[in-house]
PDB file of N, CA and C in Angstrom:
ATOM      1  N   UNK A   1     106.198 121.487  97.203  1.00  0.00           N
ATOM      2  CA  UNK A   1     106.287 120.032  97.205  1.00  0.00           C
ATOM      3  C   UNK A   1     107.761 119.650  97.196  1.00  0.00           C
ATOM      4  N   UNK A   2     108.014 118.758  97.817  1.00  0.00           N
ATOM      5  CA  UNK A   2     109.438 117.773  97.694  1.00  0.00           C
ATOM      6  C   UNK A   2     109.689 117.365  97.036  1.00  0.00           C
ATOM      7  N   UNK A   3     110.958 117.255  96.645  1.00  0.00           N
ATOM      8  CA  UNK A   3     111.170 116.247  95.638  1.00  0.00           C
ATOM      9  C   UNK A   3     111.087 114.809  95.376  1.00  0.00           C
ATOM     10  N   UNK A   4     110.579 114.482  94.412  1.00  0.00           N
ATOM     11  CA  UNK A   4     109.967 113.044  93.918  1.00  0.00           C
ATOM     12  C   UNK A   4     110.319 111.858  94.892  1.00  0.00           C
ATOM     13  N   UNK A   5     111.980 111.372  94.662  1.00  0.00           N
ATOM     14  CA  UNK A   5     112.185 110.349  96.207  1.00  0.00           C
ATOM     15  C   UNK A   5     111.729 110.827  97.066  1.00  0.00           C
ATOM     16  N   UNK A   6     111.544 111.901  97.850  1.00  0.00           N
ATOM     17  CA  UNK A   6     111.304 112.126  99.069  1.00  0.00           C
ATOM     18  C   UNK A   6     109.918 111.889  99.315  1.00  0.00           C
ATOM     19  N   UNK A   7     109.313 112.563  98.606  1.00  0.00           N
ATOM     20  CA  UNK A   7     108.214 112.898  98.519  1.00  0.00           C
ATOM     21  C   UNK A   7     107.704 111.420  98.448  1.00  0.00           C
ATOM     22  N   UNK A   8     108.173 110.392  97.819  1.00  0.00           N
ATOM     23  CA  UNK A   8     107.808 109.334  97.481  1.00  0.00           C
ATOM     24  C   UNK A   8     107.822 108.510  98.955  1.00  0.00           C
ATOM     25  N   UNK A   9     108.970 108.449  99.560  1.00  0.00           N
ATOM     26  CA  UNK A   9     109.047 107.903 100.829  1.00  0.00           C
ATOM     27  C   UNK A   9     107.855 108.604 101.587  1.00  0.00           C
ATOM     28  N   UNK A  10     107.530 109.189 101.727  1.00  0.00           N
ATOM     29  CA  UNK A  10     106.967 109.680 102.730  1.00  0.00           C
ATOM     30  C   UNK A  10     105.442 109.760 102.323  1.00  0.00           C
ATOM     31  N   UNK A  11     104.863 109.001 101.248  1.00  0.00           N
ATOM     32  CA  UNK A  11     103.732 108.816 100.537  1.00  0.00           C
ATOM     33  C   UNK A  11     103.446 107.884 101.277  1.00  0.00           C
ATOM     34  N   UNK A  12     104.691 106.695 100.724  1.00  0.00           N
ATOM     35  CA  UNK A  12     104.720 105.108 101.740  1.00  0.00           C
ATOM     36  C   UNK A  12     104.697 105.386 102.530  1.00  0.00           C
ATOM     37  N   UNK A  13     104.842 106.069 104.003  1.00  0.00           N
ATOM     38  CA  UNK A  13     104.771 106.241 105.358  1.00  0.00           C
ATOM     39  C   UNK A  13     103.397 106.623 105.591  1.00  0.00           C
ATOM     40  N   UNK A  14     102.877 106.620 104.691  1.00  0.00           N
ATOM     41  CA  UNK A  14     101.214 107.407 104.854  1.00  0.00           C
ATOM     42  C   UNK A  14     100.427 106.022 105.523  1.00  0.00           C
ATOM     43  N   UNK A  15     100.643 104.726 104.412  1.00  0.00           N
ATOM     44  CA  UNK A  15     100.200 103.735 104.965  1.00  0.00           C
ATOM     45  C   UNK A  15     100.729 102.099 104.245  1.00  0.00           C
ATOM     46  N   UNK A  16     101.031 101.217 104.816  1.00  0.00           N
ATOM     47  CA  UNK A  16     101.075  99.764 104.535  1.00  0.00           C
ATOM     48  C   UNK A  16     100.023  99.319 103.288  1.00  0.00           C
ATOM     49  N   UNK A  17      99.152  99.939 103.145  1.00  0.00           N
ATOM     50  CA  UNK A  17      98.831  99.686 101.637  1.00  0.00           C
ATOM     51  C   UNK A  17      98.684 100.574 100.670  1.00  0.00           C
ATOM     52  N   UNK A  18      99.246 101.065 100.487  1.00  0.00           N
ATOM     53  CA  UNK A  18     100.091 101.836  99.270  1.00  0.00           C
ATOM     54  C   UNK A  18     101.185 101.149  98.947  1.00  0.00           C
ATOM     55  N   UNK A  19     100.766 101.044  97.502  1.00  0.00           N
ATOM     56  CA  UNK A  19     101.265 100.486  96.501  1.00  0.00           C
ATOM     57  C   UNK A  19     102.389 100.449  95.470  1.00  0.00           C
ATOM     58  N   UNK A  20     102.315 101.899  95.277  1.00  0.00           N
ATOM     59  CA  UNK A  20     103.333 101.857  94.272  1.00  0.00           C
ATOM     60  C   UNK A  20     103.168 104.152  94.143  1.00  0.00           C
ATOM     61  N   UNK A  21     103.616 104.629  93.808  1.00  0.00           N
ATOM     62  CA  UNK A  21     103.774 106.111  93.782  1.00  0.00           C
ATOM     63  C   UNK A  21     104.592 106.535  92.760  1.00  0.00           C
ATOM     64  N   UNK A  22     103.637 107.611  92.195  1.00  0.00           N
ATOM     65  CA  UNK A  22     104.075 107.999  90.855  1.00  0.00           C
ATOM     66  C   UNK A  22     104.345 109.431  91.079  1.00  0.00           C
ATOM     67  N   UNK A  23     105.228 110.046  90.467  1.00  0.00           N
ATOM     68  CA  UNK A  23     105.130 111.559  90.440  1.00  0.00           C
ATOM     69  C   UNK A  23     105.060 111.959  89.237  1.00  0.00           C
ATOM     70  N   UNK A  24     104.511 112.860  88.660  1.00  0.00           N
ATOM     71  CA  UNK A  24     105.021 113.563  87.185  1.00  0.00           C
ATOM     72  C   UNK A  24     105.188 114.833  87.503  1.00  0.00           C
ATOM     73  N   UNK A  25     106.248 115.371  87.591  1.00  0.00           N
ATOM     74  CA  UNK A  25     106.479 116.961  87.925  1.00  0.00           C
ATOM     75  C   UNK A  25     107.664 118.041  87.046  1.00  0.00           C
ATOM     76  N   UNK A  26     106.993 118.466  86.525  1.00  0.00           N
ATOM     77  CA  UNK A  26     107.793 119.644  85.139  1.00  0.00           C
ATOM     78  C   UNK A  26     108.332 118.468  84.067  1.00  0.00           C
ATOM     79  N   UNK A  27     107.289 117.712  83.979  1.00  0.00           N
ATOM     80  CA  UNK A  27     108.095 116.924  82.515  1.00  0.00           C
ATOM     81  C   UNK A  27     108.774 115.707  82.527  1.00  0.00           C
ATOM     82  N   UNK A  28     108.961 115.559  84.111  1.00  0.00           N
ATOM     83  CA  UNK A  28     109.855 114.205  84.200  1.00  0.00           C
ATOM     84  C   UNK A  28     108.858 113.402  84.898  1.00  0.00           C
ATOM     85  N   UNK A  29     108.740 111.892  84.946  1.00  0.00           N
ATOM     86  CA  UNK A  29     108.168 110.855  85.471  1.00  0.00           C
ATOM     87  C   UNK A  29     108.926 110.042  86.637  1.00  0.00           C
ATOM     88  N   UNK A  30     108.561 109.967  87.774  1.00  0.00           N
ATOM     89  CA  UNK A  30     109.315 108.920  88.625  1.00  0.00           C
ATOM     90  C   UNK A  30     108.087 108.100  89.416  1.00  0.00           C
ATOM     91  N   UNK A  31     108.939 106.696  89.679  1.00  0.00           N
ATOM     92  CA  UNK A  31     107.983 105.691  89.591  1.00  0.00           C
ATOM     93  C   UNK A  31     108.416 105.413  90.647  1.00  0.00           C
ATOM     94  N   UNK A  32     107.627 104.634  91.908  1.00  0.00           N
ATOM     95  CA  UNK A  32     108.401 104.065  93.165  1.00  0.00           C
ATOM     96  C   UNK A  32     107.094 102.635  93.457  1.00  0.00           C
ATOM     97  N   UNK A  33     107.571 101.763  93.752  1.00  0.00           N
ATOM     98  CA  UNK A  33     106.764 100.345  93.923  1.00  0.00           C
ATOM     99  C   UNK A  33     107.453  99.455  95.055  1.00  0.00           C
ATOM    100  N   UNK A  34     106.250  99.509  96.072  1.00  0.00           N
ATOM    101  CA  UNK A  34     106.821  98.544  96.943  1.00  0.00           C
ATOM    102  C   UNK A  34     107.210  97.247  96.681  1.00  0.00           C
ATOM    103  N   UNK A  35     108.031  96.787  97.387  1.00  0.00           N
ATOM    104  CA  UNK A  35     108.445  95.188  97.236  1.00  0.00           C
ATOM    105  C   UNK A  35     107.141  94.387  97.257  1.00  0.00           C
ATOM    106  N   UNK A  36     107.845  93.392  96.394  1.00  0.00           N
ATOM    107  CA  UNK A  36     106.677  91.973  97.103  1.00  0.00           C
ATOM    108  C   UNK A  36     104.940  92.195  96.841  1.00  0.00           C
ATOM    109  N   UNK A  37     104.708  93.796  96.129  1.00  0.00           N
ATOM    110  CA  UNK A  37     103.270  93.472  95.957  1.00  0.00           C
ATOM    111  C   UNK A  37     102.536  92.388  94.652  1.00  0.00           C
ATOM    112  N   UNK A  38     101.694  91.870  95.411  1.00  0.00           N
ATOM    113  CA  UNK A  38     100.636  90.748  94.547  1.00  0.00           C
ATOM    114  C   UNK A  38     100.033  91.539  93.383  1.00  0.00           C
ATOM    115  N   UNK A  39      99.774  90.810  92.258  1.00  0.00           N
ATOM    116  CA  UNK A  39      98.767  91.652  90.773  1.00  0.00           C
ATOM    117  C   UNK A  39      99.574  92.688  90.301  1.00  0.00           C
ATOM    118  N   UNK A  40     100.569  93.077  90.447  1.00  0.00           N
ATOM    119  CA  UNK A  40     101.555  94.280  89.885  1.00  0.00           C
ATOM    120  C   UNK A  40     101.003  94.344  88.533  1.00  0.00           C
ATOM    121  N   UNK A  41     101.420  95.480  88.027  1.00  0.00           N
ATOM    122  CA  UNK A  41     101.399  95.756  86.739  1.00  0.00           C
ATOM    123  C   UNK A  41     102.586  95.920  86.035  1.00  0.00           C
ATOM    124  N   UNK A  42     102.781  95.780  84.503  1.00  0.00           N
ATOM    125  CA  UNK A  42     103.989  96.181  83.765  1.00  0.00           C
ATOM    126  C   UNK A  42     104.566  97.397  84.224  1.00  0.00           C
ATOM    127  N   UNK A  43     105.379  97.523  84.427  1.00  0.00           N
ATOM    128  CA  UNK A  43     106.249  98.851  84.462  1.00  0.00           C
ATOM    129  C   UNK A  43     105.971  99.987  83.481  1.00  0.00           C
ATOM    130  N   UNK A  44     106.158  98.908  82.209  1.00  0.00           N
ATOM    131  CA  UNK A  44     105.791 100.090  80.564  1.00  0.00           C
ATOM    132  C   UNK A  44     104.160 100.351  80.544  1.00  0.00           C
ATOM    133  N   UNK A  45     103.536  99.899  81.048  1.00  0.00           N
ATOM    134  CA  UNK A  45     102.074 100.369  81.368  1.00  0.00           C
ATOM    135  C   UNK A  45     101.463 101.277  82.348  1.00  0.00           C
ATOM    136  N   UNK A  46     102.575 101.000  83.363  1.00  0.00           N
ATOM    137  CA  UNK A  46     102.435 101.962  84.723  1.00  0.00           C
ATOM    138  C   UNK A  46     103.010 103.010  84.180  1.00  0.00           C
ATOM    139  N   UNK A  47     104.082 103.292  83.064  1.00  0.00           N
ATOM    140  CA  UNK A  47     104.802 104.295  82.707  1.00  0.00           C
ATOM    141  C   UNK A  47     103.523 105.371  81.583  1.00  0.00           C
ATOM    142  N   UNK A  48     102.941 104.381  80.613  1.00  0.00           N
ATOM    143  CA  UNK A  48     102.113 104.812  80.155  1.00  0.00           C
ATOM    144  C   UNK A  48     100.539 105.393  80.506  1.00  0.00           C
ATOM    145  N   UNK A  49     100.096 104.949  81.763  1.00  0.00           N
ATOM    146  CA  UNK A  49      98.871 105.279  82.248  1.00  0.00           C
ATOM    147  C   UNK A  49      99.511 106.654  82.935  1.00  0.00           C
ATOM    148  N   UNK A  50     100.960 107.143  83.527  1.00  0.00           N
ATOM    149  CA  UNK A  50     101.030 108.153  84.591  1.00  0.00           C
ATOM    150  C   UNK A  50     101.094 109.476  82.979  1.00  0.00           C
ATOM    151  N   UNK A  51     101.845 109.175  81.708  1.00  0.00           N
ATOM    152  CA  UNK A  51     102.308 109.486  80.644  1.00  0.00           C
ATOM    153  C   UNK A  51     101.060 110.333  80.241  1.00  0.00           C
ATOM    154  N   UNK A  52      99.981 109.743  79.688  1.00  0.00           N
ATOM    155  CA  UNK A  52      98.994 110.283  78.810  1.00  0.00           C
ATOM    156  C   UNK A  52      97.558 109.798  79.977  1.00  0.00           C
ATOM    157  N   UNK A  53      97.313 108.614  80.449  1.00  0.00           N
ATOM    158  CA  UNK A  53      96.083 108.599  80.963  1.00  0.00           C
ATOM    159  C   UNK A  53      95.372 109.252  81.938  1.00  0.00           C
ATOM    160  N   UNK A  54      96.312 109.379  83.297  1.00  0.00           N
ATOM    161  CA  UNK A  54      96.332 110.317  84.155  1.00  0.00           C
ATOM    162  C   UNK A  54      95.924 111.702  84.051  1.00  0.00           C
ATOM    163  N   UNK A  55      96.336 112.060  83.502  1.00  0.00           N
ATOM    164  CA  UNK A  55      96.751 113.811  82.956  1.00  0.00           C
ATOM    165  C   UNK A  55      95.722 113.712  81.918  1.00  0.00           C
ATOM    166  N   UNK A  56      94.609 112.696  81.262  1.00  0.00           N
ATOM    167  CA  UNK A  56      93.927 112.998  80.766  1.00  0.00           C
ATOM    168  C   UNK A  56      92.743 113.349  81.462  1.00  0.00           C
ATOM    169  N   UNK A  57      92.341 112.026  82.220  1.00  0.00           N
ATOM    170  CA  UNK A  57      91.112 111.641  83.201  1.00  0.00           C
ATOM    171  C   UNK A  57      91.263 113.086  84.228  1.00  0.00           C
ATOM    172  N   UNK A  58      92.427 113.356  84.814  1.00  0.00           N
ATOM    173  CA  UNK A  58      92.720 114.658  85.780  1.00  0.00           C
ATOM    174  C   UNK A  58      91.478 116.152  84.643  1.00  0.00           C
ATOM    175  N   UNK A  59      92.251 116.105  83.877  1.00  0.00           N
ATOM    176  CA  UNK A  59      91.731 117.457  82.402  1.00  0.00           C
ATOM    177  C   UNK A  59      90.479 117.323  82.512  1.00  0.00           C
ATOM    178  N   UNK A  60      90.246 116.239  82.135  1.00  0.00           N
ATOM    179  CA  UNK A  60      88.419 115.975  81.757  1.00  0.00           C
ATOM    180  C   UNK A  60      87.598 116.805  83.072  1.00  0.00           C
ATOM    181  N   UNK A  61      87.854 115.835  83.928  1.00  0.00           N
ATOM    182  CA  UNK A  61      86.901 115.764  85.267  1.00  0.00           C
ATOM    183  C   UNK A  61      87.604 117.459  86.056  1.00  0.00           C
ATOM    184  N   UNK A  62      88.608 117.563  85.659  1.00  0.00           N
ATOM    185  CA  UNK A  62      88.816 119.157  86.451  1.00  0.00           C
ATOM    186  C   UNK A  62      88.125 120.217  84.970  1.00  0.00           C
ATOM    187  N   UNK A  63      87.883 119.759  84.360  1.00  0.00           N
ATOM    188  CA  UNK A  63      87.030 120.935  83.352  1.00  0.00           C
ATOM    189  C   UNK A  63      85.818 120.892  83.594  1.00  0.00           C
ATOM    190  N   UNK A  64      85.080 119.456  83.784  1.00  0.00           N
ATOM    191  CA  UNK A  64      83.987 119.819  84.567  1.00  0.00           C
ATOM    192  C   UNK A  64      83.549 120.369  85.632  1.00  0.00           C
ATOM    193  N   UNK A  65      84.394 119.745  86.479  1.00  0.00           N
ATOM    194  CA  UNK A  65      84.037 120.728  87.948  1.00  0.00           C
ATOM    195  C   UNK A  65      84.350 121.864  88.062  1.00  0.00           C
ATOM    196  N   UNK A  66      85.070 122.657  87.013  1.00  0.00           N
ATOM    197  CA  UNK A  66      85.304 124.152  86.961  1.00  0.00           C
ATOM    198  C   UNK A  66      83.636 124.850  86.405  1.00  0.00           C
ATOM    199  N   UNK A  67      82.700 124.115  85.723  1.00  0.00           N
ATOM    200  CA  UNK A  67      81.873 124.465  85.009  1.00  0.00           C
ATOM    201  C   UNK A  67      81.103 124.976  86.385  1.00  0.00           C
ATOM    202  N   UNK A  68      80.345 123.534  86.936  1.00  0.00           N
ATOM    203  CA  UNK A  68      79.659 124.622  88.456  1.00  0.00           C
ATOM    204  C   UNK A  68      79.425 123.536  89.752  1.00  0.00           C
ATOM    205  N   UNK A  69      81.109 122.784  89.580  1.00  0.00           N
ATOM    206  CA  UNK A  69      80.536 122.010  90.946  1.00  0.00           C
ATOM    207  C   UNK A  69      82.353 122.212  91.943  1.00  0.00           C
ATOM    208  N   UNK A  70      82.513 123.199  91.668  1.00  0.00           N
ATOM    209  CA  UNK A  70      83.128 124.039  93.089  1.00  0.00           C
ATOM    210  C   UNK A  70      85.175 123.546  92.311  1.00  0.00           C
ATOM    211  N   UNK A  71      85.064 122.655  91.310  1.00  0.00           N
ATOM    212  CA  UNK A  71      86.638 122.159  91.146  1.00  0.00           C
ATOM    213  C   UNK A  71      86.668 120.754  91.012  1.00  0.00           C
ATOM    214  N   UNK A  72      88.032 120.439  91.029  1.00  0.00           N
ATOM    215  CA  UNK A  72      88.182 118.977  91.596  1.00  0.00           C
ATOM    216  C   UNK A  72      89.169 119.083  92.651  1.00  0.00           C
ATOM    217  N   UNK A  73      89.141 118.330  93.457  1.00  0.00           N
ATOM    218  CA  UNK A  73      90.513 117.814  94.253  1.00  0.00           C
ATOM    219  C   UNK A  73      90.962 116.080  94.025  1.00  0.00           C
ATOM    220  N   UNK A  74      90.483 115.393  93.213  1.00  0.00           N
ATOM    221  CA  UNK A  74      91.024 114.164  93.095  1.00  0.00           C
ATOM    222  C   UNK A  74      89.896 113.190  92.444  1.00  0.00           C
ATOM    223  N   UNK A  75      90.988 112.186  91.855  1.00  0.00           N
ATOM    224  CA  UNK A  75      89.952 111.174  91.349  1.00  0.00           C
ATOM    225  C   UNK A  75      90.536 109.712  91.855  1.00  0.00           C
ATOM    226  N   UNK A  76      89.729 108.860  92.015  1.00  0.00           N
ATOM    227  CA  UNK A  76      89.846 107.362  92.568  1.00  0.00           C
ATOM    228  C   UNK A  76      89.183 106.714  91.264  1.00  0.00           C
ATOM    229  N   UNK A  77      90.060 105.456  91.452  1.00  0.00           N
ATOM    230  CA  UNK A  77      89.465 104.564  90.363  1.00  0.00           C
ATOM    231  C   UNK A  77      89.957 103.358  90.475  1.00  0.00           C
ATOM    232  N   UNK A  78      88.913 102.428  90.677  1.00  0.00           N
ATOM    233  CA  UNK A  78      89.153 101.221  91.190  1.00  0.00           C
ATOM    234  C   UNK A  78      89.200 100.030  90.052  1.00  0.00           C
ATOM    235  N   UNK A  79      90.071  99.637  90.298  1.00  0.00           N
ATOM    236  CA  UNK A  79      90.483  98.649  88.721  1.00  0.00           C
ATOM    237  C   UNK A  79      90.342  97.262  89.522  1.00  0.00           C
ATOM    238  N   UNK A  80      90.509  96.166  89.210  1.00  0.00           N
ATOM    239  CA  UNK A  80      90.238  94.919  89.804  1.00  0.00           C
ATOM    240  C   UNK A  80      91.119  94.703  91.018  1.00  0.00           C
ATOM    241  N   UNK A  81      92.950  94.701  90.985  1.00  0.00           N
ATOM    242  CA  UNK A  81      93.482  94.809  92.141  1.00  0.00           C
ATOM    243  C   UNK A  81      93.913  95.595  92.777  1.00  0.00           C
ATOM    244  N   UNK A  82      93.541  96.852  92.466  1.00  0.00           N
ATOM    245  CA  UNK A  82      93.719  97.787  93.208  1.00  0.00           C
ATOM    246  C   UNK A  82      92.908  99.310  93.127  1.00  0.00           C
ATOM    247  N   UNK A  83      92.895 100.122  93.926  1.00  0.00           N
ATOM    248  CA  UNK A  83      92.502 101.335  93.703  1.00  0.00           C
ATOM    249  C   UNK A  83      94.049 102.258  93.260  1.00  0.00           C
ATOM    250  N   UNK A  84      93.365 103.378  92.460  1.00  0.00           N
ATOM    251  CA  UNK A  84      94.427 104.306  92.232  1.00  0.00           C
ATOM    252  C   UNK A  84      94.094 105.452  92.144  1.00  0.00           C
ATOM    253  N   UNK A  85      94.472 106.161  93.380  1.00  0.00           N
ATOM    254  CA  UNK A  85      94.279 107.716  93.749  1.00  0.00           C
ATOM    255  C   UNK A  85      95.061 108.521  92.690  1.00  0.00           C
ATOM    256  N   UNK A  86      94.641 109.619  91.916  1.00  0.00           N
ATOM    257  CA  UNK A  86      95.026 111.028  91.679  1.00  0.00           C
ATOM    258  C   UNK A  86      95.062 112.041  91.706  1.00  0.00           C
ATOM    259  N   UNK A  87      95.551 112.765  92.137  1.00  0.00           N
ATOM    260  CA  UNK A  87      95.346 114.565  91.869  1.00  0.00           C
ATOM    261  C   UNK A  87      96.524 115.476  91.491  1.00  0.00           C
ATOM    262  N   UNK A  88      96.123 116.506  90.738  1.00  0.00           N
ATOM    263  CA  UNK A  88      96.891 117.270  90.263  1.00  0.00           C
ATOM    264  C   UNK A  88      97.763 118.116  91.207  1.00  0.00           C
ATOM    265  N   UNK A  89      98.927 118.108  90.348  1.00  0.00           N
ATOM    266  CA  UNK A  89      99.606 119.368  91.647  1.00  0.00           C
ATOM    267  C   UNK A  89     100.107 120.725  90.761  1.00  0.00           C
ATOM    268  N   UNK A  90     101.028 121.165  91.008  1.00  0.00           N
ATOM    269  CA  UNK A  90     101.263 122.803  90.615  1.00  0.00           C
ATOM    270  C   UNK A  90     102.006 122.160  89.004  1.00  0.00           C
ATOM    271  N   UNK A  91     102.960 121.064  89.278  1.00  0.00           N
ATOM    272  CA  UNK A  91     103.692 120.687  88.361  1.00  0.00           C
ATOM    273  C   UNK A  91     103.370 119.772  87.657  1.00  0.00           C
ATOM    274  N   UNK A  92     102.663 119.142  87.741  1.00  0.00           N
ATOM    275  CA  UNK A  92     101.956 117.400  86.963  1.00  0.00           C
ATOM    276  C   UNK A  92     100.700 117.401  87.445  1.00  0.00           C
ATOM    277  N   UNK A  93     100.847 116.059  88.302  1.00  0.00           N
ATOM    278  CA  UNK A  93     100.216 114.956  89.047  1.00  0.00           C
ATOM    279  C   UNK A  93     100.859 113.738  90.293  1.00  0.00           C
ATOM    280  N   UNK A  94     100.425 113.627  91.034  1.00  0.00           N
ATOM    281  CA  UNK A  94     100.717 112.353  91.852  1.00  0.00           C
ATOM    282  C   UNK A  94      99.771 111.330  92.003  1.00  0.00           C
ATOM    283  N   UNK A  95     100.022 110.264  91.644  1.00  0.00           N
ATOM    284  CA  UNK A  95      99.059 108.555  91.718  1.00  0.00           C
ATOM    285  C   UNK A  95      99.691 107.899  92.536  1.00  0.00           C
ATOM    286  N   UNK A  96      99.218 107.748  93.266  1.00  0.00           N
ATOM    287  CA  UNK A  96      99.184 106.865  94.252  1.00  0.00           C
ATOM    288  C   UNK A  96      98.539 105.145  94.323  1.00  0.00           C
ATOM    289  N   UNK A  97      99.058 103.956  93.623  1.00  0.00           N
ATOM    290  CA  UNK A  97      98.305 102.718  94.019  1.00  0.00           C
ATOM    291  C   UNK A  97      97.884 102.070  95.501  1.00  0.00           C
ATOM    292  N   UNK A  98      96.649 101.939  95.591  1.00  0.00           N
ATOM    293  CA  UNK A  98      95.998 101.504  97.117  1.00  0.00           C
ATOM    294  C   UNK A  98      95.894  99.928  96.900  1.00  0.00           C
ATOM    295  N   UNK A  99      96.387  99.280  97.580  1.00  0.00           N
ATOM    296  CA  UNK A  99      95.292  97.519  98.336  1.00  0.00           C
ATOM    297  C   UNK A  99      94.235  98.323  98.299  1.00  0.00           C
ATOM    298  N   UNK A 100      93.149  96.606  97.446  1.00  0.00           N
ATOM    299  CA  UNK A 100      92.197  96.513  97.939  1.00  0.00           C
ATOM    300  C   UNK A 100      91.172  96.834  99.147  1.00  0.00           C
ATOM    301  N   UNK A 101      92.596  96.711  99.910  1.00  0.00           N
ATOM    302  CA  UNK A 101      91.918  96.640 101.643  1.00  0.00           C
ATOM    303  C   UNK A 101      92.022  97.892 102.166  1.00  0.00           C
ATOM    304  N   UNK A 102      92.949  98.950 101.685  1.00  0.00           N
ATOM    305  CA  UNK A 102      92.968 100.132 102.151  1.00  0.00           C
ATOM    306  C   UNK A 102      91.979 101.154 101.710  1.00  0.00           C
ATOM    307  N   UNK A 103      91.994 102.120 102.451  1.00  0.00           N
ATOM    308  CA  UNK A 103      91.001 103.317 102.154  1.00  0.00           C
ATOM    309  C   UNK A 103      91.635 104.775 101.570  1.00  0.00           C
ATOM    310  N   UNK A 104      91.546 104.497 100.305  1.00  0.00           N
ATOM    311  CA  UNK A 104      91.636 105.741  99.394  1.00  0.00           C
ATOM    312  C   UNK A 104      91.347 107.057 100.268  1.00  0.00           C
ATOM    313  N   UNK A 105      90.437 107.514 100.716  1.00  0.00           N
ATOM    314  CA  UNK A 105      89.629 108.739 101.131  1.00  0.00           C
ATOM    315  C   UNK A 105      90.706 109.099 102.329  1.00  0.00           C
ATOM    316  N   UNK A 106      91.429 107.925 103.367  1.00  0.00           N
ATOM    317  CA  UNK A 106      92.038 108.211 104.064  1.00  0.00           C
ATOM    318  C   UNK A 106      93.292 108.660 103.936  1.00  0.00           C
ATOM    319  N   UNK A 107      94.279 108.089 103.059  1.00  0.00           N
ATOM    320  CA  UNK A 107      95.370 107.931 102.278  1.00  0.00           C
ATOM    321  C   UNK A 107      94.959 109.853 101.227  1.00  0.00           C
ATOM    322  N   UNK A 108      94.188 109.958 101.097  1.00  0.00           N
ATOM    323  CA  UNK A 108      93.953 110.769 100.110  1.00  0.00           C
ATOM    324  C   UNK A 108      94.495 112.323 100.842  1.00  0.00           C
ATOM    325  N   UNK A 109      94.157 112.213 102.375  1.00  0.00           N
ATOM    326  CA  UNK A 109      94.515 113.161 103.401  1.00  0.00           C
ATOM    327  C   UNK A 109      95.648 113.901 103.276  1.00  0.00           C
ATOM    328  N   UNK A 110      96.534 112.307 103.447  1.00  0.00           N
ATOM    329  CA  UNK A 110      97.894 112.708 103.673  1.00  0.00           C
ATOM    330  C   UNK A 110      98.824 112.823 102.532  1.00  0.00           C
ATOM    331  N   UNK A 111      98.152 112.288 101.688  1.00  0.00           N
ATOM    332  CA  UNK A 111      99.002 112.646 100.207  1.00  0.00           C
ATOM    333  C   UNK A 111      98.686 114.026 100.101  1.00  0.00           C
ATOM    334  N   UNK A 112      97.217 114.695 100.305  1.00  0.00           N
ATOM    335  CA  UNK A 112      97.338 116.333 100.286  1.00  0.00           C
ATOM    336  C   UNK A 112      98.268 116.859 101.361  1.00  0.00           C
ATOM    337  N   UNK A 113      97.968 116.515 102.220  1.00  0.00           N
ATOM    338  CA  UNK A 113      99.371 117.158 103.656  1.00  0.00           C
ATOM    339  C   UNK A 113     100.441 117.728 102.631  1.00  0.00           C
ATOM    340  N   UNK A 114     101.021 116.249 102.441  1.00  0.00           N
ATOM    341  CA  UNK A 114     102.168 116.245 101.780  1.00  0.00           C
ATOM    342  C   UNK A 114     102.667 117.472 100.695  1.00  0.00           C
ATOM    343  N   UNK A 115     101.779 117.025  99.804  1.00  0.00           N
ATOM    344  CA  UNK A 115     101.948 117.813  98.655  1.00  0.00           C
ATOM    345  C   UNK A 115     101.673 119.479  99.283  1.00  0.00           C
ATOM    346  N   UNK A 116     101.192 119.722 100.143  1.00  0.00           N
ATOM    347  CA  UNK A 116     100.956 121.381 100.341  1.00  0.00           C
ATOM    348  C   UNK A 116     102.289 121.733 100.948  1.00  0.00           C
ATOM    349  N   UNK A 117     103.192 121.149 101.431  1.00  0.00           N
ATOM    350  CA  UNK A 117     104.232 121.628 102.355  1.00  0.00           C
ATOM    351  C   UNK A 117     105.682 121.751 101.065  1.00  0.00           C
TER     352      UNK A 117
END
């Protein structure tokens, strides 16, 4: 994987609604948010959901699917203004915020691309 800015730019190039991109990788947190988006969230909340919530919901649901439904590769979760993609990587996690209007499942593609190279 690339490093966090980079990696971050090139999250946003995935698509026009993506939102905002989080990395957590070996311990450190970086945050990236497009301009100008509508319903934003606090910063210190976005800091705290990538902190402890993320990396929890990731634990849970990848301990289950280790039990007997093949793993996980990601979780979506749709909050009122937005969706927010996750999945684990070698070093953290990456979250990704979606528009309403965009499609998680598609976006979900190329954030794996990404992260495998």
């Amino acid at each position: 994987m690339s490093d966090g800015k980079e990696l971050s730019k090139r999250i946003f190039a995935i698509s026009e609604d993506v939102r905002y991109v989080a990395i957590y990788a070996n311990n450190e947190l970086s945050l990236h948010e497009k301009e100008g988006i509508a319903n934003k969230s606090e910063s210190e909340s976005d800091k705290y959901e990538e902190l402890i919530v993320n990396p929890t919901i990731l634990k849970i649901a990848a301990q289950r699917g280790e039990i007997d439904c093949g793993g996980l590769d990601f979780v979506v979760i749709k909050y009122g203004s937005f969706f927010l993609l996750t999945m684990a990587t070698a070093s953290g996690h990456v979250s990704v915020g979606i528009e309403n209007e965009g499609n998680p499942l598609e976006i979900e593609a190329g954030v794996r691309r990404l992260i495998k190279e």
